[in-house]
N, C-alpha and C. Protein backbone atom coordinates (compact mmCIF):
# COMPACT_ATOMS: atom_id res chain seq x y z
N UNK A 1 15.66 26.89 2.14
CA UNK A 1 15.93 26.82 0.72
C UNK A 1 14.65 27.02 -0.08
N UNK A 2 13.94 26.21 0.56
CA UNK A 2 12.31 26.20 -0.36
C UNK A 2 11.83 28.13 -0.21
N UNK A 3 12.31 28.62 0.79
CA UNK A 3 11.32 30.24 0.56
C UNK A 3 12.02 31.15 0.12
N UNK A 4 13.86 30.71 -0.64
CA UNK A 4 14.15 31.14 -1.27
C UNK A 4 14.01 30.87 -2.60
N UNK A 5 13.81 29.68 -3.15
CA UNK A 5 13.22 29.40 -4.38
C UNK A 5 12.34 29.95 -4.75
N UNK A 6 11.48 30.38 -3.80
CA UNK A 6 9.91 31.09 -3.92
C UNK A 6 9.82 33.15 -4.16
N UNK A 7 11.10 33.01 -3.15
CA UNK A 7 11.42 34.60 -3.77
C UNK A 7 12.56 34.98 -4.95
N UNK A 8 12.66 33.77 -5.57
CA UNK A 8 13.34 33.97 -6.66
C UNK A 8 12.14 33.99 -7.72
N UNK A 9 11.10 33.77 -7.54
CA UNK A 9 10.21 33.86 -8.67
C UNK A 9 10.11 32.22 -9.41
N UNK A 10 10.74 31.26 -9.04
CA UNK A 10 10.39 29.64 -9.62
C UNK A 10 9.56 29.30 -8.24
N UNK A 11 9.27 29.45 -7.79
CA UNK A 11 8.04 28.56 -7.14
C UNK A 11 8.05 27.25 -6.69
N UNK A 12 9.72 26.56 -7.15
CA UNK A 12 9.56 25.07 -6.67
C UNK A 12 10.16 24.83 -5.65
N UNK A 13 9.57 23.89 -4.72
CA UNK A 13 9.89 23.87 -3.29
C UNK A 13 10.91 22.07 -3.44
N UNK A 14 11.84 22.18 -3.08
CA UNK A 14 12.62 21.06 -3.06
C UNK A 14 12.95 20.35 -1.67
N UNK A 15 12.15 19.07 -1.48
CA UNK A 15 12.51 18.38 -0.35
C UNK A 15 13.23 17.38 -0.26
N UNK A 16 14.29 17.02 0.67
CA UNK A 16 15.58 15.88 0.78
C UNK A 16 14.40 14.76 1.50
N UNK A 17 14.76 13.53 0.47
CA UNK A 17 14.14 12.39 0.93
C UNK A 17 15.26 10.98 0.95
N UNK A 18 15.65 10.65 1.90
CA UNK A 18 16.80 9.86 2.01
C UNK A 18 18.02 10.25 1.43
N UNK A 19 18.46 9.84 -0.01
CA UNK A 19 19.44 10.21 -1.27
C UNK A 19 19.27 10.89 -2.21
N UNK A 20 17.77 10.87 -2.75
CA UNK A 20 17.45 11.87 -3.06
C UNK A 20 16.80 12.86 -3.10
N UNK A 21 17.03 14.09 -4.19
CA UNK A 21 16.19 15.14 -4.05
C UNK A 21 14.75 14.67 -4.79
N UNK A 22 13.61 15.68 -4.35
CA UNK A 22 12.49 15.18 -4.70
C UNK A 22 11.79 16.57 -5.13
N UNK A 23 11.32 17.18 -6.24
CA UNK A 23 10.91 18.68 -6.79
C UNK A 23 9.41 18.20 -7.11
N UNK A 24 8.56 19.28 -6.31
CA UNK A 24 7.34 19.20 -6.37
C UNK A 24 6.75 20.08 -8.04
N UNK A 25 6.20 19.73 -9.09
CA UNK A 25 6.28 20.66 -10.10
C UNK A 25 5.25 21.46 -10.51
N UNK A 26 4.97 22.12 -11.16
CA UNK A 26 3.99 23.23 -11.33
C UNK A 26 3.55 24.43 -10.83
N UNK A 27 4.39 25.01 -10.18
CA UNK A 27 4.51 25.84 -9.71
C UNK A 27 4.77 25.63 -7.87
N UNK A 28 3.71 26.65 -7.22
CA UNK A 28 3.30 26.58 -6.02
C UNK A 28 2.98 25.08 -5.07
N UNK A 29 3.26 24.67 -3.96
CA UNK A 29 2.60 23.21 -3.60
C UNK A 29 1.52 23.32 -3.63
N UNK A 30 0.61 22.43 -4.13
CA UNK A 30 -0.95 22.75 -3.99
C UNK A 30 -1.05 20.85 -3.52
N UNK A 31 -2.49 20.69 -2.72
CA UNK A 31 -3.26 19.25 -2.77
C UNK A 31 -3.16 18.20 -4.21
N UNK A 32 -2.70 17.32 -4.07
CA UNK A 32 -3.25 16.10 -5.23
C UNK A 32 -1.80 16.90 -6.69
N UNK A 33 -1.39 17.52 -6.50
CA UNK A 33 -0.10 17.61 -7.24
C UNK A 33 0.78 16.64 -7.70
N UNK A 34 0.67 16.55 -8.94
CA UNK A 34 2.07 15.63 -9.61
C UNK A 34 3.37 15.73 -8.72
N UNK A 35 4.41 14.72 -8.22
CA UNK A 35 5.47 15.00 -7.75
C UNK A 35 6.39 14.29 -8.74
N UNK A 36 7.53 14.64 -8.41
CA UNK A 36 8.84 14.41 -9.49
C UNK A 36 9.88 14.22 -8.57
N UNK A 37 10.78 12.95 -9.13
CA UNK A 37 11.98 12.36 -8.09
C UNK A 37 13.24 12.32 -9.03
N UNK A 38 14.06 12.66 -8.18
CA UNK A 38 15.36 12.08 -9.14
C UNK A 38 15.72 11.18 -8.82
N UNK A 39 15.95 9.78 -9.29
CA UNK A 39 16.64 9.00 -9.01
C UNK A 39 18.23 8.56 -9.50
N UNK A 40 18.73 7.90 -8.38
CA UNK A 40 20.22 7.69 -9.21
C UNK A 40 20.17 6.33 -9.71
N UNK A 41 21.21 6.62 -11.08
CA UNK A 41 21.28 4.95 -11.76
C UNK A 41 22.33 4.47 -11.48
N UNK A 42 22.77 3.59 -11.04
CA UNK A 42 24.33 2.70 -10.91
C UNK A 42 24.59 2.48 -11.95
N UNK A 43 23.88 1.70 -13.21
CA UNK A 43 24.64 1.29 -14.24
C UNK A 43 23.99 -0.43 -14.53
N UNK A 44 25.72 -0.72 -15.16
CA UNK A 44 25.10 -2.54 -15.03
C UNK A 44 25.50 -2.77 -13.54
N UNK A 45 25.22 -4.29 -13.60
CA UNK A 45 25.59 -5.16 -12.89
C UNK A 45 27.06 -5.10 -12.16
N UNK A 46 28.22 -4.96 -12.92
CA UNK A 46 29.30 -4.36 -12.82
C UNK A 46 29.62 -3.66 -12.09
N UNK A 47 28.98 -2.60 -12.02
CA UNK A 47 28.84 -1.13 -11.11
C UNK A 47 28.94 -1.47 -10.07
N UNK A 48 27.65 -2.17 -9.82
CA UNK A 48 26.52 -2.28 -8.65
C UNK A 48 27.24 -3.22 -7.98
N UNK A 49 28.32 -4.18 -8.13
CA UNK A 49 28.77 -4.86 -7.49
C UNK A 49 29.99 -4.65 -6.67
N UNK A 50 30.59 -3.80 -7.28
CA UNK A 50 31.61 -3.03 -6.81
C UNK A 50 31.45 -2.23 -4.80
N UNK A 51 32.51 -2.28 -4.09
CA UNK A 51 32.24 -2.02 -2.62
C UNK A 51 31.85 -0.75 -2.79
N UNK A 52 31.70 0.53 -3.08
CA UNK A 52 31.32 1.99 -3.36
C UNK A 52 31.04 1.77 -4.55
N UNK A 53 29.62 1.95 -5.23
CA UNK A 53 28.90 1.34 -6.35
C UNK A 53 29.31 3.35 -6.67
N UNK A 54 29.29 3.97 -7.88
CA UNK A 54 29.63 5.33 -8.40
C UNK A 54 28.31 5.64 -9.48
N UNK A 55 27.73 6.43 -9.14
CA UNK A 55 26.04 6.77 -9.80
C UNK A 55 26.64 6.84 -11.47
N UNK A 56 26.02 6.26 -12.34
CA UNK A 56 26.48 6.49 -13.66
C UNK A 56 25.72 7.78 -13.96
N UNK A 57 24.24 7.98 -13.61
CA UNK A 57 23.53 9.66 -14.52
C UNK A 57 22.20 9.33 -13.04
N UNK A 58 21.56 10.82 -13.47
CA UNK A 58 20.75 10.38 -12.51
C UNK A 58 19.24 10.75 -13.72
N UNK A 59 18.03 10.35 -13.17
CA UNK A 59 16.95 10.24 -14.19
C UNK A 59 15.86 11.14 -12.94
N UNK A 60 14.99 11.90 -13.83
CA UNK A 60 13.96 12.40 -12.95
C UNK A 60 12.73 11.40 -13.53
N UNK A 61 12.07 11.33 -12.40
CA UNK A 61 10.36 10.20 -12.29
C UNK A 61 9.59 11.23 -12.11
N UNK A 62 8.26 11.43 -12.80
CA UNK A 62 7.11 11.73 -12.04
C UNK A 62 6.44 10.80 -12.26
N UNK A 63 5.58 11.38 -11.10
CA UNK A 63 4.10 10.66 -10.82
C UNK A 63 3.06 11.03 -12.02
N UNK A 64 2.27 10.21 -12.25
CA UNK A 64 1.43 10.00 -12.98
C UNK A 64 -0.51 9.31 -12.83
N UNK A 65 -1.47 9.94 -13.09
CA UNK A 65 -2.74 9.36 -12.67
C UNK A 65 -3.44 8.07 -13.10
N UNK A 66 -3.39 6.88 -12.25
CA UNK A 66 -3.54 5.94 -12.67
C UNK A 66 -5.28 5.68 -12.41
N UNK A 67 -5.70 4.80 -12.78
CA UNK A 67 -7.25 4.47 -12.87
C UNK A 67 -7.07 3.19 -12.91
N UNK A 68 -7.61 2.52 -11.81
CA UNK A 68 -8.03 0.94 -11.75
C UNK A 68 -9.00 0.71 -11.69
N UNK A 69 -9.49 -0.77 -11.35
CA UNK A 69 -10.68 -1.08 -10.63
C UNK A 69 -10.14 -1.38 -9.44
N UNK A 70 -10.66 -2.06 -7.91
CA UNK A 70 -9.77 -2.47 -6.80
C UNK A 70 -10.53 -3.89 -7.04
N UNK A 71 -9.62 -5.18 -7.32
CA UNK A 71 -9.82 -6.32 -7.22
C UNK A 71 -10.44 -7.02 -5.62
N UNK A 72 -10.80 -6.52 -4.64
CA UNK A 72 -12.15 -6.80 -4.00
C UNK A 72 -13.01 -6.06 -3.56
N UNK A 73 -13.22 -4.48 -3.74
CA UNK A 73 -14.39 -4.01 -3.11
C UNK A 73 -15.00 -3.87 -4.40
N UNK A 74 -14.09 -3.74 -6.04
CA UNK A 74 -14.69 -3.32 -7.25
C UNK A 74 -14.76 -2.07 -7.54
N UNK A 75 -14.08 -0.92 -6.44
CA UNK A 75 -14.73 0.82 -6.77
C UNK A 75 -13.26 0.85 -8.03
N UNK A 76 -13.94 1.52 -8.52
CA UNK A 76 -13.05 2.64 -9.61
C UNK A 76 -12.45 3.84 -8.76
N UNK A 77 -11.18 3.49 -8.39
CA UNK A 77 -10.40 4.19 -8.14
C UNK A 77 -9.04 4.81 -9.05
N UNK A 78 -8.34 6.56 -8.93
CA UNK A 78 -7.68 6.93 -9.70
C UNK A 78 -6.78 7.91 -8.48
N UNK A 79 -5.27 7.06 -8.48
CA UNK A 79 -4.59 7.44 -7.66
C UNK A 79 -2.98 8.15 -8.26
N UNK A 80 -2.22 9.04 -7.83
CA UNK A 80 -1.19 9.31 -8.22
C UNK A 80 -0.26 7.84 -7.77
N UNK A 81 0.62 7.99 -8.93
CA UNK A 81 1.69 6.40 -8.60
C UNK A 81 2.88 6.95 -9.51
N UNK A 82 4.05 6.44 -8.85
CA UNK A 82 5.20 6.48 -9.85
C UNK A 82 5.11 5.43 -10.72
N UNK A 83 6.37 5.62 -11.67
CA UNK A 83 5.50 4.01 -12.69
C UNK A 83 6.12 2.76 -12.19
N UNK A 84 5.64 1.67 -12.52
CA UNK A 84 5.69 0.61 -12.54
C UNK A 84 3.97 -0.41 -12.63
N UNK A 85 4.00 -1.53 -12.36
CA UNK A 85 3.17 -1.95 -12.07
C UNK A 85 2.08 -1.02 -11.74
N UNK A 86 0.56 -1.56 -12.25
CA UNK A 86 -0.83 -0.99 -11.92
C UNK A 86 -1.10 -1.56 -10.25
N UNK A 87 -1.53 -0.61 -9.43
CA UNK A 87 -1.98 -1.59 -8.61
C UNK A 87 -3.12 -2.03 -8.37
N UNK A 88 -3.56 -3.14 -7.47
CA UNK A 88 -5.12 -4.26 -7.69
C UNK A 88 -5.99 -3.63 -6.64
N UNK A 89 -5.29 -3.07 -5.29
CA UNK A 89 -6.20 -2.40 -3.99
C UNK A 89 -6.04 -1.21 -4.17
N UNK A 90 -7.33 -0.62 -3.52
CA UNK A 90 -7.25 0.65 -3.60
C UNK A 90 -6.84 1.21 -1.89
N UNK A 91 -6.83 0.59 -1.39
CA UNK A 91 -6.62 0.63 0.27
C UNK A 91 -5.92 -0.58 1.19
N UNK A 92 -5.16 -0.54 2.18
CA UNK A 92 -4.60 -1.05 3.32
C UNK A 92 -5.83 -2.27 3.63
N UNK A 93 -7.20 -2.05 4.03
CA UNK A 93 -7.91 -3.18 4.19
C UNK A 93 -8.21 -4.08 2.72
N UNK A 94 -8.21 -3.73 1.89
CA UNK A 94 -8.42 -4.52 0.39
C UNK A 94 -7.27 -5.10 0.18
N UNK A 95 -6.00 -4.77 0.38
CA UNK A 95 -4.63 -5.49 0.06
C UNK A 95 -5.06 -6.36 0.87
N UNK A 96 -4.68 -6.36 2.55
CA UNK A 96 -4.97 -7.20 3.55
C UNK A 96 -5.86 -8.22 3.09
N UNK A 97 -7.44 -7.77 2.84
CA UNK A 97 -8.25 -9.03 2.81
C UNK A 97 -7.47 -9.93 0.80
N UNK A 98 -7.14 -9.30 0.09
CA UNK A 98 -6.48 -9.71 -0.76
C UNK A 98 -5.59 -10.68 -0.81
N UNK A 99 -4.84 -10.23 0.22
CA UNK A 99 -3.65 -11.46 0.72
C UNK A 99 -4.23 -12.48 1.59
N UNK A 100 -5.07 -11.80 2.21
CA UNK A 100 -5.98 -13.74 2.84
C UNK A 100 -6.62 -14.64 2.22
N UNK A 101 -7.20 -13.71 0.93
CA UNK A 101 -7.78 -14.79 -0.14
C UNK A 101 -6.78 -15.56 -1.10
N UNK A 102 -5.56 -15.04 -1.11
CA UNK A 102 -4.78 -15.92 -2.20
C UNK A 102 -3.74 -16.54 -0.84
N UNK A 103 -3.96 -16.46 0.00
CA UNK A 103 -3.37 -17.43 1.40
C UNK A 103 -4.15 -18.46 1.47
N UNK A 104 -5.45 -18.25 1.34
CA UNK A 104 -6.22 -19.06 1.17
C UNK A 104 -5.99 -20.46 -0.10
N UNK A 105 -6.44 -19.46 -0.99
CA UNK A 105 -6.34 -20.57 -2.46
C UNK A 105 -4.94 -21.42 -2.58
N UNK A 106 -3.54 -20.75 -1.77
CA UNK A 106 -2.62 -21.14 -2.01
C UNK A 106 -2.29 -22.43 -1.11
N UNK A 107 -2.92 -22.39 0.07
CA UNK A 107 -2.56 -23.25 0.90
C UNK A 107 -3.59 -24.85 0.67
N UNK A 108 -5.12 -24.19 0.16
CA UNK A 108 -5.95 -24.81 -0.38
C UNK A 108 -5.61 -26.13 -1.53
N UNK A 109 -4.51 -25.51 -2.68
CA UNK A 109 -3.76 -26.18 -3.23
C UNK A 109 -2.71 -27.18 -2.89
N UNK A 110 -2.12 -26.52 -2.04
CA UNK A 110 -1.07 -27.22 -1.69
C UNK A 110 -1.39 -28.58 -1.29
N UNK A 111 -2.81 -28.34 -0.11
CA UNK A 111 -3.56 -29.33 0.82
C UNK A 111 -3.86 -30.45 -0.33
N UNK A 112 -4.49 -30.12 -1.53
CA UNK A 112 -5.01 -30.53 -2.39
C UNK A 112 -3.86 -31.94 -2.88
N UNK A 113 -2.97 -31.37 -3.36
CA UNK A 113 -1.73 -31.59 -4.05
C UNK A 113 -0.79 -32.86 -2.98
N UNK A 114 -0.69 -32.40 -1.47
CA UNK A 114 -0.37 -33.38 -0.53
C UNK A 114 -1.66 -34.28 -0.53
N UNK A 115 -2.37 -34.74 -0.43
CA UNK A 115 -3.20 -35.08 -0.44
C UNK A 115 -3.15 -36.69 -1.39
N UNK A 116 -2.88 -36.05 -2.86
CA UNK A 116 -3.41 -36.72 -3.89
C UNK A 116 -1.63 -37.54 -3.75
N UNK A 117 -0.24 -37.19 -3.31
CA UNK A 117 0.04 -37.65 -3.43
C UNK A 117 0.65 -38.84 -2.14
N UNK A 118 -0.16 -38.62 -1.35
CA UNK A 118 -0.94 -39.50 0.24
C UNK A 118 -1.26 -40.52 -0.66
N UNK A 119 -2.48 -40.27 -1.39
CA UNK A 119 -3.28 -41.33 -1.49
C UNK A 119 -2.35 -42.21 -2.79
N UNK A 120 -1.47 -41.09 -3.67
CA UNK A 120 -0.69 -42.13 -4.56
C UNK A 120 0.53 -43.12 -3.91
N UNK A 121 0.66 -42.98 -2.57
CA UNK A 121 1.91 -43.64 -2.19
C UNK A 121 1.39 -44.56 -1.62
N UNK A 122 0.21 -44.74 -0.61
CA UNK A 122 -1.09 -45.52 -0.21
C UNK A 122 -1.32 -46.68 -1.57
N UNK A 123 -1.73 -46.10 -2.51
CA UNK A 123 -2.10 -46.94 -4.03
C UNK A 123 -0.65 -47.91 -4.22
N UNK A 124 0.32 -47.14 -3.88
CA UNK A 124 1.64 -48.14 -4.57
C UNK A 124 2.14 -49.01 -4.19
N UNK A 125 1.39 -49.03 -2.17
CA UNK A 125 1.62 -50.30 -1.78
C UNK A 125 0.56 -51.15 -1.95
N UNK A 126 1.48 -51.97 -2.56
CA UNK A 126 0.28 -53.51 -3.06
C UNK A 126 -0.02 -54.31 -1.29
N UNK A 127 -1.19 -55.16 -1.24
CA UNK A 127 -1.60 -55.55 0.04
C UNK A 127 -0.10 -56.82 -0.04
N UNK A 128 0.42 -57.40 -1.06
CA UNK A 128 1.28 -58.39 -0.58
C UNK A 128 2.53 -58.04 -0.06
N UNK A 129 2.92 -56.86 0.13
CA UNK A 129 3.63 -56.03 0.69
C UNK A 129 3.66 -56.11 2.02
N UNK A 130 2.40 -55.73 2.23
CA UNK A 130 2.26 -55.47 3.82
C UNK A 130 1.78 -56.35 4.65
């Protein structure tokens, strides 16, 4: 399909990715290229709940160049992303060590938090108690 698109004179190469189609844009495929998705919408809630949910429209996404900082090595990185959320790593080892540091702080707390209320249940028994 794609090298007939190409001898039709549009240039866009269309690849099947699960459900949907996915159109590479600007002509020719080239490196570091914007990509574009269609996605399907269900609708409300309603829809979506239904046993065979029925696509209400479908919407095309592209990608877009985002620019962060990476919240632990610090490089200025600028990556293609569909939208949503910015992301904080710029790489597989920076997420990783990312998630050990807030595993860290989180469990740190917790410890903290059991702790204080150890010593408040300790405090509440009076010595004529025991």
């Amino acid at each position: 399909m794609a090298d007939w698109l190409q001898r039709q004179g549009k240039c866009n190469v269309y690849l099947k990715e699960s459900v949907t189609w996915v159109r590479r844009k600007g002509g020719c495929v080239m490196n570091g290229e914007e990509e574009s998705k269609l996605v399907d919408v269900y609708g409300d809630n309603v829809a979506k709940a239904q046993a065979h949910p029925r696509v209400a429209y479908q919407r095309m996404i592209s990608t877009r160049r985002v620019k962060f900082v990476c919240t632990i090595c610090r490089k200025t990185v600028t990556q293609l992303r569909y939208p949503g959320r910015n992301p904080s790593y710029c790489s597989e080892t920076c997420e990783d060590e990312g998630r050990r540091k807030k595993t860290q702080e989180r469990v740190k707390k917790l410890r903290t938090r059991q702790k204080m209320t150890q010593e408040q249940k300790t405090a509440c028994i009076s010595p004529e108690e025991m």
